[in-house]
N, C-alpha and C. Protein backbone atom coordinates (compact mmCIF):
# COMPACT_ATOMS: atom_id res chain seq x y z
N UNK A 1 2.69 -9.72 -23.81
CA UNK A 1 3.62 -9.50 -22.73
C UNK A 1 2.99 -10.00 -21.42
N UNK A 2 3.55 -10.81 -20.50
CA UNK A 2 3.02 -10.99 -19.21
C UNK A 2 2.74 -9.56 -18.70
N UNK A 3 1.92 -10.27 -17.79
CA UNK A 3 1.77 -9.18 -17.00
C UNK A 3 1.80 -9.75 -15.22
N UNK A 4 1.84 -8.89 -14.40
CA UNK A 4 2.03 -9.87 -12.87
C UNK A 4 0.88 -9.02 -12.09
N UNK A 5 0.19 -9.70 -11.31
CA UNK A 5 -0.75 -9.89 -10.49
C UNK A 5 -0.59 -9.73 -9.34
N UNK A 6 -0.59 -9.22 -8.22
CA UNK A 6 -0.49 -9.15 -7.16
C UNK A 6 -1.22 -10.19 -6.33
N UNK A 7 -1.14 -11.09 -5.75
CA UNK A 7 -2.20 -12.01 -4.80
C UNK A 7 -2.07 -12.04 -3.71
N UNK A 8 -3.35 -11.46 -2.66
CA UNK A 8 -3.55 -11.28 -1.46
C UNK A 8 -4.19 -12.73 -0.79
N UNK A 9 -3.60 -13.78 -0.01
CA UNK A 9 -4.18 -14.48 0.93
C UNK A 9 -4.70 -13.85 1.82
N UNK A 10 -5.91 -14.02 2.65
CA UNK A 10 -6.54 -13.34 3.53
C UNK A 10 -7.56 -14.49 3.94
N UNK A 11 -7.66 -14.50 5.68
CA UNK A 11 -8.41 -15.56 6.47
C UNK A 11 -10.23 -15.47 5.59
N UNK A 12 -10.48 -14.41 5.35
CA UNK A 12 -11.88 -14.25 5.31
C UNK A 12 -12.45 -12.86 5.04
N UNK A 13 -11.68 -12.28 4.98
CA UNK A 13 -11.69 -10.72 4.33
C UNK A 13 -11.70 -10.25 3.03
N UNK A 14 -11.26 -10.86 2.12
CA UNK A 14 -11.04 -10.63 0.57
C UNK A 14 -11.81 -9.71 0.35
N UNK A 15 -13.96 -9.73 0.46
CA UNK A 15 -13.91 -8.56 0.18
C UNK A 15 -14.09 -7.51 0.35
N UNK A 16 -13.97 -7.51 1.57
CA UNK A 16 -13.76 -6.27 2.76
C UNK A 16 -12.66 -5.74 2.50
N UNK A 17 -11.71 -5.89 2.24
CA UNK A 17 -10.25 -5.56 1.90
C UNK A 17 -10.35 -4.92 0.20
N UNK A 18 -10.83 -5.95 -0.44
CA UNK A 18 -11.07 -5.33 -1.88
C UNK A 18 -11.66 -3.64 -2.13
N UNK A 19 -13.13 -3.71 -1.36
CA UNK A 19 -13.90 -2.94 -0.91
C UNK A 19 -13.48 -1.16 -0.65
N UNK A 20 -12.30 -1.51 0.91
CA UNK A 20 -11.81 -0.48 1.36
C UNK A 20 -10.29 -0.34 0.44
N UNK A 21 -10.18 -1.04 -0.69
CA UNK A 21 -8.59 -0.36 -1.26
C UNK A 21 -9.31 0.23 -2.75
N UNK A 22 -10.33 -0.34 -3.08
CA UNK A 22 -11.09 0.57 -4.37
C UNK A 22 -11.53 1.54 -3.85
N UNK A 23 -11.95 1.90 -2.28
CA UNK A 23 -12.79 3.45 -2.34
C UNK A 23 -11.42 4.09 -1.59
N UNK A 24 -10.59 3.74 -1.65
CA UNK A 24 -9.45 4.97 -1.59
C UNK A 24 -8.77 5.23 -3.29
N UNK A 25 -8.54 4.71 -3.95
CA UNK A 25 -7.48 5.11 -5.07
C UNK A 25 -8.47 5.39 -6.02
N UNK A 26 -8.81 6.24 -6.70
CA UNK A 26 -8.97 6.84 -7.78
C UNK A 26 -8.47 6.12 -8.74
N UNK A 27 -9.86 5.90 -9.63
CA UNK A 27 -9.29 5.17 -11.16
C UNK A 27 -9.62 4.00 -10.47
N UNK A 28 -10.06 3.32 -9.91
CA UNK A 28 -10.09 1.95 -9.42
C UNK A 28 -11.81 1.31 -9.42
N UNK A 29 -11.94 0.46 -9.92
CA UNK A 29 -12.90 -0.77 -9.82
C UNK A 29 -12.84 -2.36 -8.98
N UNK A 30 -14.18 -2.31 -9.07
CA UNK A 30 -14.22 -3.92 -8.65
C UNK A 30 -14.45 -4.67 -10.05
N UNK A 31 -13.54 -5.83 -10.59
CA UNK A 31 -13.68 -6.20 -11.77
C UNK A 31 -14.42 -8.00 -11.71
N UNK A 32 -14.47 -8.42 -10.38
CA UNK A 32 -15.08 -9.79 -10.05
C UNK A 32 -15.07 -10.01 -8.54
N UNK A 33 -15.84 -11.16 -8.84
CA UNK A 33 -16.19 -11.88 -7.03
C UNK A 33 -16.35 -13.11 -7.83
N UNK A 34 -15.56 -14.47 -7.39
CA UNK A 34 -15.85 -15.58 -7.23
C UNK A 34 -16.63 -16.65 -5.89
N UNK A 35 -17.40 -17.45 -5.90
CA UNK A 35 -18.11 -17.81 -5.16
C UNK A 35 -17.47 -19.22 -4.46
N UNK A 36 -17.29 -19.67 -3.73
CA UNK A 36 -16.98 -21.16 -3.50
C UNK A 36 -18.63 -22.37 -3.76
N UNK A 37 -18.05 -22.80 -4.34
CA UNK A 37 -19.80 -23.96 -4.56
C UNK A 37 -19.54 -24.89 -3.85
N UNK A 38 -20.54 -26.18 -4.38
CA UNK A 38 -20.45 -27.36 -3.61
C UNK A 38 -19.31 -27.97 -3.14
N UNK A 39 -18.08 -27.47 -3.83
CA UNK A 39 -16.75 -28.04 -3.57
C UNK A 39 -16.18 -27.57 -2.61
N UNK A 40 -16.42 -26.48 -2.19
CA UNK A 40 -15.66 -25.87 -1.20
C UNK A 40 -14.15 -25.65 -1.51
N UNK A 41 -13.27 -25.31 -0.83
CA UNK A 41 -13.16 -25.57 0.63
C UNK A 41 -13.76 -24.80 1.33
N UNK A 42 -14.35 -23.54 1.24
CA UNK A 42 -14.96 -22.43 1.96
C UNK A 42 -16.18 -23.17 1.84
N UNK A 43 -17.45 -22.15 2.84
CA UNK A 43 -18.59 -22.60 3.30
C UNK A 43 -19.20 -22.21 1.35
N UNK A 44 -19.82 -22.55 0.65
CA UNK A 44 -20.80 -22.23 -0.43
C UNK A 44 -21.58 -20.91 -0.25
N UNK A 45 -21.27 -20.76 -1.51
CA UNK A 45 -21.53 -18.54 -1.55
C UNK A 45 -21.07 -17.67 -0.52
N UNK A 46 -20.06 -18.13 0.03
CA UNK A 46 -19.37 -17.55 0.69
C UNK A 46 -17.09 -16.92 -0.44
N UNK A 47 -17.39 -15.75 -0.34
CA UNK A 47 -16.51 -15.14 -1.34
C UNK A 47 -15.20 -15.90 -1.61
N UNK A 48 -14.84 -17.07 -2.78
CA UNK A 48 -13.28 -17.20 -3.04
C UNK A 48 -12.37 -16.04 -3.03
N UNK A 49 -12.34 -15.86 -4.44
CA UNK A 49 -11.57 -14.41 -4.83
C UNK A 49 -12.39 -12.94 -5.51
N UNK A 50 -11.95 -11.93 -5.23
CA UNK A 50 -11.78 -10.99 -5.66
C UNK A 50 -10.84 -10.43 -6.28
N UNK A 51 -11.42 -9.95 -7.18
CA UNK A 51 -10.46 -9.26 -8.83
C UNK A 51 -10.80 -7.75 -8.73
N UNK A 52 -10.10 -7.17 -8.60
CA UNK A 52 -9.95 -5.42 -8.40
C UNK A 52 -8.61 -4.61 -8.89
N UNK A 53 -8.93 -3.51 -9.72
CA UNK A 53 -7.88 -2.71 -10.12
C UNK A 53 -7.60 -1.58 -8.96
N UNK A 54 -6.58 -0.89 -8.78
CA UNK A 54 -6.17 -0.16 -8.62
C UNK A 54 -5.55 0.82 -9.08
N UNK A 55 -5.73 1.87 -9.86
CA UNK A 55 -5.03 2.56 -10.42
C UNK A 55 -4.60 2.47 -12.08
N UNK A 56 -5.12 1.44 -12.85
CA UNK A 56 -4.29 -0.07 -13.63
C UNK A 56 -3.80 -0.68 -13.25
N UNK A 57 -3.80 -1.04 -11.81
CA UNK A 57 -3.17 -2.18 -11.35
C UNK A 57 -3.91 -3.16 -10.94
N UNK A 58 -4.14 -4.65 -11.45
CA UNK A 58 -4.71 -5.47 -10.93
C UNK A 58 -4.17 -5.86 -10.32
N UNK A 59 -5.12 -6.09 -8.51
CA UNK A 59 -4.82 -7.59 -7.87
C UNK A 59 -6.35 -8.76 -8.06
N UNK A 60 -5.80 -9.25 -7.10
CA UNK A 60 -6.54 -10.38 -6.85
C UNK A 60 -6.11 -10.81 -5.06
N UNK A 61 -7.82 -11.33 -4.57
CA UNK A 61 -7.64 -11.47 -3.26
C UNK A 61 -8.41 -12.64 -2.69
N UNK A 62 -8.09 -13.76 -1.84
CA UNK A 62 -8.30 -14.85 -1.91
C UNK A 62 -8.79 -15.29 -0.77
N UNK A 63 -10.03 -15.54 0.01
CA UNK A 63 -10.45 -16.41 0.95
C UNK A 63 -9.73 -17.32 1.40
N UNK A 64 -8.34 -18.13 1.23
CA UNK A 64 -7.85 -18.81 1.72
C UNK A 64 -8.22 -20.06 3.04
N UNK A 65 -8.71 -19.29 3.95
CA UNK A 65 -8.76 -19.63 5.56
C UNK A 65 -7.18 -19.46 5.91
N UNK A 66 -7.42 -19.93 7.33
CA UNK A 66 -6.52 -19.56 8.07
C UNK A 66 -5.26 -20.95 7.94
N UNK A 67 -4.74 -20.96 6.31
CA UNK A 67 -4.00 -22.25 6.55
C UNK A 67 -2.13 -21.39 6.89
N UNK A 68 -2.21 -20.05 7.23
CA UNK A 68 -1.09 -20.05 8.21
C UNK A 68 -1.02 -19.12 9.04
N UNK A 69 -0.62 -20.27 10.34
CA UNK A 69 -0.96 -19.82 11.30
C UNK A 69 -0.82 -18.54 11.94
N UNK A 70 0.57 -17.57 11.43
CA UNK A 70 1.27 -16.26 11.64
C UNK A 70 0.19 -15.52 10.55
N UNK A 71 0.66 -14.11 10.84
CA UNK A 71 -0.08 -13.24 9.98
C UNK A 71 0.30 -13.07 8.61
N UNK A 72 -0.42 -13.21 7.52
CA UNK A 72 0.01 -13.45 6.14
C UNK A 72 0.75 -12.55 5.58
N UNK A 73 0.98 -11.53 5.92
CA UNK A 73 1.98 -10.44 5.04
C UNK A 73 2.89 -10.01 5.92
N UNK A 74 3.82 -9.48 5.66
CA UNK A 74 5.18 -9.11 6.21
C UNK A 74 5.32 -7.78 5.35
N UNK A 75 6.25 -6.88 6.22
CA UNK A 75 6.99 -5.61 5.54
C UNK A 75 8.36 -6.13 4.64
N UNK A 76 8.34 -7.51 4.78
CA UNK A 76 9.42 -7.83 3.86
C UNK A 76 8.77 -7.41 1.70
N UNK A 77 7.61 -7.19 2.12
CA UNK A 77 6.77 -6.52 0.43
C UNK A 77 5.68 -5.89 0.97
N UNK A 78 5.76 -4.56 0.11
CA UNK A 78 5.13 -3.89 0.40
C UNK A 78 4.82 -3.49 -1.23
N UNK A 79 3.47 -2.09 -0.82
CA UNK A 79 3.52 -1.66 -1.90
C UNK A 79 3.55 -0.60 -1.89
N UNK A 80 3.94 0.32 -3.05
CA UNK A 80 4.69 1.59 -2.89
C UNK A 80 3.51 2.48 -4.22
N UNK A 81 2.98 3.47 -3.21
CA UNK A 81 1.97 4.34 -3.75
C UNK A 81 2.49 5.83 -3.48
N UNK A 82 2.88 5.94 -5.26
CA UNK A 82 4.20 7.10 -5.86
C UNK A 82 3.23 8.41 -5.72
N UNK A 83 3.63 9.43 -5.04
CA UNK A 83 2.42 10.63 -4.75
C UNK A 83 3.09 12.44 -5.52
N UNK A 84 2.10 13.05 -6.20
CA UNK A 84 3.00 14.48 -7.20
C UNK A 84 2.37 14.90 -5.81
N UNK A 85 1.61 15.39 -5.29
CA UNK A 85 1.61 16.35 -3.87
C UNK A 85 1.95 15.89 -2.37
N UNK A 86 1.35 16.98 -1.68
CA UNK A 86 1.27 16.55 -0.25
C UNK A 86 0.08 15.80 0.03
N UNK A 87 -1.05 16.61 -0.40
CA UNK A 87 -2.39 16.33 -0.18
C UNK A 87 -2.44 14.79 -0.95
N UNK A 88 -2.03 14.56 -1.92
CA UNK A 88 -1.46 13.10 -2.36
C UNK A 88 -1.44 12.29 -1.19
N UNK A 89 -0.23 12.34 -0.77
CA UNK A 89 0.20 11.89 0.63
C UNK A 89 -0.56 11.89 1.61
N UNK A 90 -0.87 12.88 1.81
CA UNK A 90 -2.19 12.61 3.19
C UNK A 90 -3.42 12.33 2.83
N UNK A 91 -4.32 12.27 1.73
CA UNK A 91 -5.14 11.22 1.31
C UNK A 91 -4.64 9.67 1.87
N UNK A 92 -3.78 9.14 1.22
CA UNK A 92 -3.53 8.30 0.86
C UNK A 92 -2.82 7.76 2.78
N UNK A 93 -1.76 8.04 3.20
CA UNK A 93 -1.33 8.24 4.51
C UNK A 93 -2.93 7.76 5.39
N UNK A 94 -3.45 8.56 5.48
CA UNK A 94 -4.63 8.71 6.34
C UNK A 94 -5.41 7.41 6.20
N UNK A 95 -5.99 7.51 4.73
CA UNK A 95 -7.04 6.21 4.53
C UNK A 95 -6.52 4.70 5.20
N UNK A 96 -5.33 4.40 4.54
CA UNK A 96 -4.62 3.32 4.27
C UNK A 96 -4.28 3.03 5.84
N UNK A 97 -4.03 4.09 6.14
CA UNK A 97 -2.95 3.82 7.79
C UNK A 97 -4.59 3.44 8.63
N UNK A 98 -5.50 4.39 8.37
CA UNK A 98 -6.77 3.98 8.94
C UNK A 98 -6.96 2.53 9.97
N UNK A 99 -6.89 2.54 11.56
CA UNK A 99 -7.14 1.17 11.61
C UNK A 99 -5.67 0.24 11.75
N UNK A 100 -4.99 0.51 11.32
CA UNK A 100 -3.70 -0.04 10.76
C UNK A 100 -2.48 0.78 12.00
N UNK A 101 -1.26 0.62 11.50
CA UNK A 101 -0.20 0.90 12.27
C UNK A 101 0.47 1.76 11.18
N UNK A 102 1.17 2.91 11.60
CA UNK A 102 1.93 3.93 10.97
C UNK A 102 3.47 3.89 11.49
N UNK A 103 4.10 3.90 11.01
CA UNK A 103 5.49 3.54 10.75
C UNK A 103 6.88 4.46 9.93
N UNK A 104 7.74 4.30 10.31
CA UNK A 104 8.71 5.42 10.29
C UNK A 104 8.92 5.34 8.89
N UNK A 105 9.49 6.44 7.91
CA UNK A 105 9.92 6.38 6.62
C UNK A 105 9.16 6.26 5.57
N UNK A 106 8.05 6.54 5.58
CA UNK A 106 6.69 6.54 4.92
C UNK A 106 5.90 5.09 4.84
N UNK A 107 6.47 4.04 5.54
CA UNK A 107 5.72 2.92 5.54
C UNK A 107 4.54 2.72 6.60
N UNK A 108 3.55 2.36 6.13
CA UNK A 108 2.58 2.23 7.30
C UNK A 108 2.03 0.60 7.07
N UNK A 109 1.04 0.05 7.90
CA UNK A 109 0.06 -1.40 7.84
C UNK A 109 -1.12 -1.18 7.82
N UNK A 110 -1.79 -1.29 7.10
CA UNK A 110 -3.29 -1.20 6.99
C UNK A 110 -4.42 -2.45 8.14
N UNK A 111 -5.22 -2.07 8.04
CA UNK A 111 -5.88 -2.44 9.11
C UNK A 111 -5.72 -4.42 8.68
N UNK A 112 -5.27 -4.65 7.73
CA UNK A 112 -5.47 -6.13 6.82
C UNK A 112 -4.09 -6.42 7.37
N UNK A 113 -3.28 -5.94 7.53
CA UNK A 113 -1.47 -6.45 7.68
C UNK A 113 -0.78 -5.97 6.60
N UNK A 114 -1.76 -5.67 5.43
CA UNK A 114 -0.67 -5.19 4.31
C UNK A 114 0.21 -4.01 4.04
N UNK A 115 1.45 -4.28 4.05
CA UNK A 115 2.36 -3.14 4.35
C UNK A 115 2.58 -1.83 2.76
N UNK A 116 2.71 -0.65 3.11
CA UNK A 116 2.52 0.08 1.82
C UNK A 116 3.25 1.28 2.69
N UNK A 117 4.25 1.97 1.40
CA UNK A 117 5.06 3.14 1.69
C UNK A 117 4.21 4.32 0.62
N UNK A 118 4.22 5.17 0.96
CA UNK A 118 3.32 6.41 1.02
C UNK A 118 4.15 7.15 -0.09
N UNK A 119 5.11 7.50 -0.65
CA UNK A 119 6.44 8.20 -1.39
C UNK A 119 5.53 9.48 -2.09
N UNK A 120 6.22 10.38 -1.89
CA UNK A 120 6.17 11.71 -2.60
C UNK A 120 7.47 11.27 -4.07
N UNK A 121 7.00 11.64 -5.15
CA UNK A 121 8.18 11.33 -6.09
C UNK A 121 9.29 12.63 -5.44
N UNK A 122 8.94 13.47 -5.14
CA UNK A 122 10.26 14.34 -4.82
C UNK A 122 11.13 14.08 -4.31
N UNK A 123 10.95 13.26 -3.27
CA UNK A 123 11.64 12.49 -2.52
C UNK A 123 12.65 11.78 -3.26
N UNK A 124 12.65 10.78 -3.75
CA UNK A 124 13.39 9.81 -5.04
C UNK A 124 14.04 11.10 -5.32
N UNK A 125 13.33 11.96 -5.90
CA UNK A 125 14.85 13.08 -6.79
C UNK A 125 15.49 13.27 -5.74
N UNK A 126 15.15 14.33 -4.46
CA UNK A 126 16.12 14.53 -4.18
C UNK A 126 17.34 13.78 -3.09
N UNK A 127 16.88 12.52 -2.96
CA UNK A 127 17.77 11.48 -2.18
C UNK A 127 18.67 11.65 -3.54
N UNK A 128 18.55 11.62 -4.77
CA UNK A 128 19.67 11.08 -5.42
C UNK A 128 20.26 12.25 -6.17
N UNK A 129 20.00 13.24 -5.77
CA UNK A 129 21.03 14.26 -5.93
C UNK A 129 22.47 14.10 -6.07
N UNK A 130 22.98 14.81 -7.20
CA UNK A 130 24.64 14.16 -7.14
C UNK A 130 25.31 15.09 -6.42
N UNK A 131 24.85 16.37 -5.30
CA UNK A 131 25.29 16.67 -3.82
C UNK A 131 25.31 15.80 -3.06
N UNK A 132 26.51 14.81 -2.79
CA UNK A 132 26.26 13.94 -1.73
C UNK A 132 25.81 14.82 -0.47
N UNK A 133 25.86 15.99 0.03
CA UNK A 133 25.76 16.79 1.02
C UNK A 133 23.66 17.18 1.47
N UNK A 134 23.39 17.11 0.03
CA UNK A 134 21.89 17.69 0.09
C UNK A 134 21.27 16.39 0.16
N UNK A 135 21.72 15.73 -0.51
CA UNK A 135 20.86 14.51 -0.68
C UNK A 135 21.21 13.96 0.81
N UNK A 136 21.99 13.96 1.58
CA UNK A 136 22.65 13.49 3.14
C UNK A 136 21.33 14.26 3.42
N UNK A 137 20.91 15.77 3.90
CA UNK A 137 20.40 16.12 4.24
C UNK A 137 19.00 15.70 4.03
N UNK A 138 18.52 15.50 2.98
CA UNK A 138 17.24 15.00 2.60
C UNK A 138 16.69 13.68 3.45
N UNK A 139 18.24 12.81 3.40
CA UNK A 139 17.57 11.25 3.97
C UNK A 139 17.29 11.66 5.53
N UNK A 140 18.34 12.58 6.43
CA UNK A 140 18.13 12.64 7.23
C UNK A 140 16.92 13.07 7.92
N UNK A 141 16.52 14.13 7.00
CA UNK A 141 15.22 15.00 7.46
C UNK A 141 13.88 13.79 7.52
N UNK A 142 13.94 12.68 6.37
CA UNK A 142 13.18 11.60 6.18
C UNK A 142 13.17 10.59 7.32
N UNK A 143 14.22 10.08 7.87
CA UNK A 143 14.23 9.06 8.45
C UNK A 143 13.82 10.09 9.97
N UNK A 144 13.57 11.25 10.13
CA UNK A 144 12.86 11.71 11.51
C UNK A 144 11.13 11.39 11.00
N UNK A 145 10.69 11.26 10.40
CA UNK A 145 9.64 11.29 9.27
C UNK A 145 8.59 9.69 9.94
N UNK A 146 7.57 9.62 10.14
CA UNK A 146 6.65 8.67 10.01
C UNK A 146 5.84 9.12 8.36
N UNK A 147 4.82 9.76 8.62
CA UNK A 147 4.22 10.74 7.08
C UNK A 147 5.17 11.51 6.68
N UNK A 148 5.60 11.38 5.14
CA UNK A 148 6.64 12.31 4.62
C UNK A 148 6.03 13.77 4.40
N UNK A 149 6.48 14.65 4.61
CA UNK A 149 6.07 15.95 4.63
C UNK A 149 7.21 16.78 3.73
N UNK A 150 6.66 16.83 2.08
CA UNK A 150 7.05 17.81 1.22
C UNK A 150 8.22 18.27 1.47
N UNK A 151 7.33 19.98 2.34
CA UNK A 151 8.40 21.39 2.87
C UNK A 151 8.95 20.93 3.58
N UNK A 152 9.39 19.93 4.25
CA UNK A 152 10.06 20.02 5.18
C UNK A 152 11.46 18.71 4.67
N UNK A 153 10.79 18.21 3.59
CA UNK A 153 12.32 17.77 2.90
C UNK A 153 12.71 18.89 1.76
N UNK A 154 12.48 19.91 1.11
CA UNK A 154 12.39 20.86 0.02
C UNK A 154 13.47 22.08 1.36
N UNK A 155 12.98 21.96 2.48
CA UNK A 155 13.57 22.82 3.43
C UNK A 155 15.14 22.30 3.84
N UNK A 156 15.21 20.75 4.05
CA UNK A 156 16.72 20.47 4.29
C UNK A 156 17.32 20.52 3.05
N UNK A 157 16.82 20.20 1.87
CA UNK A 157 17.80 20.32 0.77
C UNK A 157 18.48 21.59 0.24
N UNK A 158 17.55 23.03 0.67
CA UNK A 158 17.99 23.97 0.45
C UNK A 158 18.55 24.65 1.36
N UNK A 159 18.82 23.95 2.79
CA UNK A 159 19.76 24.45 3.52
C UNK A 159 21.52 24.85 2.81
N UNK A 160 21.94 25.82 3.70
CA UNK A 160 23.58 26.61 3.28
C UNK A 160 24.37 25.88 4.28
């Protein structure tokens, strides 16, 4: 079965970036470092790519240089790190946002540009509640929301 890869372009960071996303997630390794040699295009022993899991999730992250000129990632993809607690969430919230920009609806930017939404699975249930009324209530309580906070969507859904 295929499988898909995530690939990070990055000016010169690859594994600084690799680095700080393995010592946040649990379950995660560094699985390689490639070198640039005589060929370049990078300076020689200076880092191509990095190969790192996350979770079981492999990416891969790439020395590139700076062949564009805007910043390489957009909130048009992100990645979405599914959380069973709060403390879930604010692990994860905290590290990631670290450095970075925090952002309404559980999305934040990490100090790299890479965009990632924070999600409590509770959330998902109860947006799709077949109360159109609770689940109304739920999105609303969310979209006041930068860090999603549990009780306080568990609190609009059980409003009378």
């Amino acid at each position: 079965m295929p499988k898909i890869t995530p690939f990070l372009w990055f000016d010169d960071q690859a594994e600084e970036a690799m680095n700080f996303y393995v010592s946040i997630f649990k379950h995660s390794k560094v699985l390689s470092v490639t070198r640039y040699g005589d060929a370049g295009p990078g300076p020689k022993g200076s880092v191509m790519t990095a190969n790192f899991e996350l979770d079981g999730q492999v990416f891969t992250a790439l020395n590139g240089g700076p062949t564009y000129p805007m910043q390489p990632f957009s909130p048009a993809i992100s990645f979405v790190v599914h959380c069973e607690t709060q403390a879930e969430v604010d692990h994860y919230w905290e590290k990631l946002s670290a450095g970075g920009k925090q952002n309404q609806c559980a999305w934040l930017e990490d100090k790299f540009g890479v965009t990632w939404q924070i999600v409590p699975n509770v959330l998902l249930e109860l947006i799709s509640d077949p109360d159109p009324v609770k689940a109304g209530r739920v999105m609303q309580a969310m979209l006041k929301m930068t860090k999603i906070d549990i009780d306080t969507l568990k609190l609009a859904y059980a409003q009378s």
